[in-house]
Structure formats: C-alpha cells, structure tokens
Protein backbone atom coordinates (compact mmCIF):
# COMPACT_ATOMS: atom_id res chain seq x y z
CA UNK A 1 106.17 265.33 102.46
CA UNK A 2 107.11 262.12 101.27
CA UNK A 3 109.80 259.90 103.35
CA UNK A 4 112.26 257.65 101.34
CA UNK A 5 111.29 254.31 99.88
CA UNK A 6 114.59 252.89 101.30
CA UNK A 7 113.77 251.61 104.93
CA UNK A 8 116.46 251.09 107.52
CA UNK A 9 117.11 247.20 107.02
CA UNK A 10 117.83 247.81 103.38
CA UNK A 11 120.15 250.53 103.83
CA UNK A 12 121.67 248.04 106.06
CA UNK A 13 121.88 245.19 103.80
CA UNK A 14 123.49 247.15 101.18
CA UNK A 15 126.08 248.48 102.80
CA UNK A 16 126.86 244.76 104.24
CA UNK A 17 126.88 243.55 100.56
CA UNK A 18 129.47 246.54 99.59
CA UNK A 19 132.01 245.30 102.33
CA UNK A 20 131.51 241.90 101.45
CA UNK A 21 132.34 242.87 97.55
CA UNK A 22 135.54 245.24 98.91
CA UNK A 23 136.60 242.56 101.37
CA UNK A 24 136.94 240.27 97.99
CA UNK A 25 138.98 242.60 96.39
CA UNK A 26 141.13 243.27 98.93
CA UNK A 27 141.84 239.66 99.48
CA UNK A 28 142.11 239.15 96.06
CA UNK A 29 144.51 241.88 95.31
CA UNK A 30 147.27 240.62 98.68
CA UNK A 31 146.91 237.22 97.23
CA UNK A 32 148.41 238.75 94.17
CA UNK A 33 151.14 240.76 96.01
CA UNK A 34 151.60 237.55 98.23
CA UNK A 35 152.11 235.00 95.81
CA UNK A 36 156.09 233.90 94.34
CA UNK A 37 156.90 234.34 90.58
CA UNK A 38 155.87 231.05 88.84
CA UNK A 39 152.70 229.81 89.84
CA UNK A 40 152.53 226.67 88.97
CA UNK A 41 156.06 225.52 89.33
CA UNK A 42 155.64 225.74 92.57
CA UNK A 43 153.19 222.97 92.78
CA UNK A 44 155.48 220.68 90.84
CA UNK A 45 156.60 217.49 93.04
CA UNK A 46 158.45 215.18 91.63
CA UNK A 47 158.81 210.74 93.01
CA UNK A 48 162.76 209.74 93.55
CA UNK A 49 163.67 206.48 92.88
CA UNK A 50 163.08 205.30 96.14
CA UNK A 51 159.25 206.32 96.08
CA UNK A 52 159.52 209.38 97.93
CA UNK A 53 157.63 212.46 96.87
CA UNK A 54 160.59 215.56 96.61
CA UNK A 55 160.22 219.10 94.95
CA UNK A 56 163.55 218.67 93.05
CA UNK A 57 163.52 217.05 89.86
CA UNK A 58 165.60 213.01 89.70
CA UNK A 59 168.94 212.42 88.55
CA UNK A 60 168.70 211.18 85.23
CA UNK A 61 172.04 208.95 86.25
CA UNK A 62 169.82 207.15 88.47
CA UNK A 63 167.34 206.08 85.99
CA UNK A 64 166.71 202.48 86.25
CA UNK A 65 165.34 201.07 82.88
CA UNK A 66 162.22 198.89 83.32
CA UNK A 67 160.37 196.02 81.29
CA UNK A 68 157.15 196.95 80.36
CA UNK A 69 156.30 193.16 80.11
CA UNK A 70 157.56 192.15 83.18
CA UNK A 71 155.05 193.37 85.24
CA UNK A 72 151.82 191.74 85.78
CA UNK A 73 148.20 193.55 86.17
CA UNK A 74 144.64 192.02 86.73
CA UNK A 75 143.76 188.45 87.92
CA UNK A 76 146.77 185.67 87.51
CA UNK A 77 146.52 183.46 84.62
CA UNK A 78 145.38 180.15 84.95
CA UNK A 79 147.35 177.19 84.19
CA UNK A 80 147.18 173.74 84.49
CA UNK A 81 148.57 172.18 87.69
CA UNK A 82 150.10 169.04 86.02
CA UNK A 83 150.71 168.66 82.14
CA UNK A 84 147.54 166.40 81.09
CA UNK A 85 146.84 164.91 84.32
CA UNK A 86 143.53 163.52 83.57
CA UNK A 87 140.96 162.65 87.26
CA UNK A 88 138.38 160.42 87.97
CA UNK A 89 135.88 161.41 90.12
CA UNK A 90 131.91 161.79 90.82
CA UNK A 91 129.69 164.69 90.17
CA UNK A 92 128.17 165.06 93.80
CA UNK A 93 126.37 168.40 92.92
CA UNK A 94 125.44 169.96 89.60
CA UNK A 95 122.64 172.97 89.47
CA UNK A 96 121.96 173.37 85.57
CA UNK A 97 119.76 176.57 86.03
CA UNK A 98 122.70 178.02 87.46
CA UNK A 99 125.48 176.25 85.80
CA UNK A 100 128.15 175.36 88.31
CA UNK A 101 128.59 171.91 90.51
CA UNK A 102 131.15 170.38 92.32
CA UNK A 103 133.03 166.74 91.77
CA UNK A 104 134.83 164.39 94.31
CA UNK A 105 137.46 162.95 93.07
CA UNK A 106 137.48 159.24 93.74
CA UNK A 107 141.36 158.80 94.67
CA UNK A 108 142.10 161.54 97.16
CA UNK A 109 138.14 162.50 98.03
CA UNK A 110 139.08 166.34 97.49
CA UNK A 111 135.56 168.80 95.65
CA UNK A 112 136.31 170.59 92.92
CA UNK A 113 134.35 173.71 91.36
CA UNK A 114 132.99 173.06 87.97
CA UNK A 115 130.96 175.43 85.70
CA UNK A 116 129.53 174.62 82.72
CA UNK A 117 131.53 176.91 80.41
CA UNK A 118 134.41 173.71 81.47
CA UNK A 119 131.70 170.98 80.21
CA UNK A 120 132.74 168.66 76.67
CA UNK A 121 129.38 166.30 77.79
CA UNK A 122 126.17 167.03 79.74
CA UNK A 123 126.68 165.84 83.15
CA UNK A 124 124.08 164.78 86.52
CA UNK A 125 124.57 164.71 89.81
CA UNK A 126 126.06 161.30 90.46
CA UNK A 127 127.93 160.70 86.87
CA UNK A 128 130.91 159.39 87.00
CA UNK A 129 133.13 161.74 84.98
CA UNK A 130 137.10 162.64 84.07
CA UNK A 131 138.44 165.74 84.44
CA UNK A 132 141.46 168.28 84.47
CA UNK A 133 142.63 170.51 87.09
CA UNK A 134 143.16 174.69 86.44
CA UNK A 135 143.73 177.17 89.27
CA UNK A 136 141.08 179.81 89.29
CA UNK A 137 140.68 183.03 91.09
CA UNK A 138 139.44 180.89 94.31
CA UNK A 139 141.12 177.61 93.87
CA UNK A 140 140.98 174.85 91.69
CA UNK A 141 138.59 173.81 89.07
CA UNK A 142 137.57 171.12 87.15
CA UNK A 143 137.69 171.67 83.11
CA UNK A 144 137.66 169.40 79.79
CA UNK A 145 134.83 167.50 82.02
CA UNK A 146 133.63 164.14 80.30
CA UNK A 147 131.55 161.45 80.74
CA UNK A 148 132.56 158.15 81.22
C-alpha cells in the first residue's frame, strides 16, 4: 500500500497558513464593526488662529486678512549700504581661476569680498581700484569695481 505524499511538516504548514489567512479576516472584519461612521472626517484637524492644531473647524469671525506681499521668502535682497558711496581701496587678493578676491579699503583698512561677476575692469592683486558696497548673504561686498 501506498502512504500519502503529504508528510507531517506540510500538513503542518498548511494548517499554520489557514489561521494566518482566518486571523486576517477576523481582524479585518472587527476593524469594520469597530470603526465610527465617517472615516475620514475623523482625521480632519484643523490650525486656530493662534497656531494650535484643534479638531473643530475656526470661526470665520476670527479671520484675520493677510498680505500676500508682505511676507518675505528666500535669501534677503541686497541693497546698497549708502546711496552711491563710491571707496578707494587696494586689491590685496584676487584668484582669476576661481574668480573671487578681497580689497582693503584704504580709509578705514576693512576686506571686502569681491567676485568677478561685480568687475567693470580686469583687476591684479595690488591695483588700486574704486568700489561700491552691497550686503550679501555673508556680509558685504565690493561691486561696480574699477580701475583707477
């Protein structure tokens, strides 16, 4: 006589899949019986007008109106520190591979950053040069650069 193909371990894995599948279903189905009428209006939240996150919708009385262009994203603008002050100084470093430098200006011995996108003339290290002042993202730099 011939035994059964089926050996004890796979007997055993099968029936461990077929609770696995029925313990699905049953957690499926009490999540269903569990769950409140609305689905996803309970996951609503609503921000007050103080900031605070609240699951009841704001007063429309206490609607503040805001202007769009008063409020300022990204990197500050730059703008000139004095209307058409025009510097003297010295170029003490100036890398052209790179681009960038730095100039001391002669009256109050302060080094400014200069790239070469703020260049009107070619400039050396040692030229004596004018210059503007605009505030960048890390300070002050040198633009409308010229030669003397």
């Amino acid at each position: 006589m011939a035994s059964s193909q089926e050996t004890y371990n796979k007997r055993d894995q099968e029936k461990k899949r077929l609770k696995k599948r029925l313990d699905k279903q049953q957690k499926l189905a009490d999540r269903k019986a569990n769950s409140q009428s609305g689905g996803q209006k309970n996951m609503i939240a609503y921000v007050d007008e103080n900031g605070q996150i609240t699951d009841t919708p704001p007063n429309p009385a206490n609607r503040k109106k805001i202007d769009a262009g008063s409020i300022e994203i990204a990197v500050q603008k730059r703008e000139l520190v004095e209307a058409n002050s025009i510097r003297k100084g010295r170029v003490e470093f100036f890398n052209t591979s790179k681009g960038f430098g730095f100039i001391k200006e002669l009256e109050t011995e302060e080094k400014y950053f200069v790239h070469v996108n703020g260049l009107i003339d070619e400039i050396r290290e040692n030229d004596m040069v004018t210059f503007e002042l605009e505030r960048g993202v890390k300070g002050m730099n040198a633009v409308r650069v010229k030669k003397v």
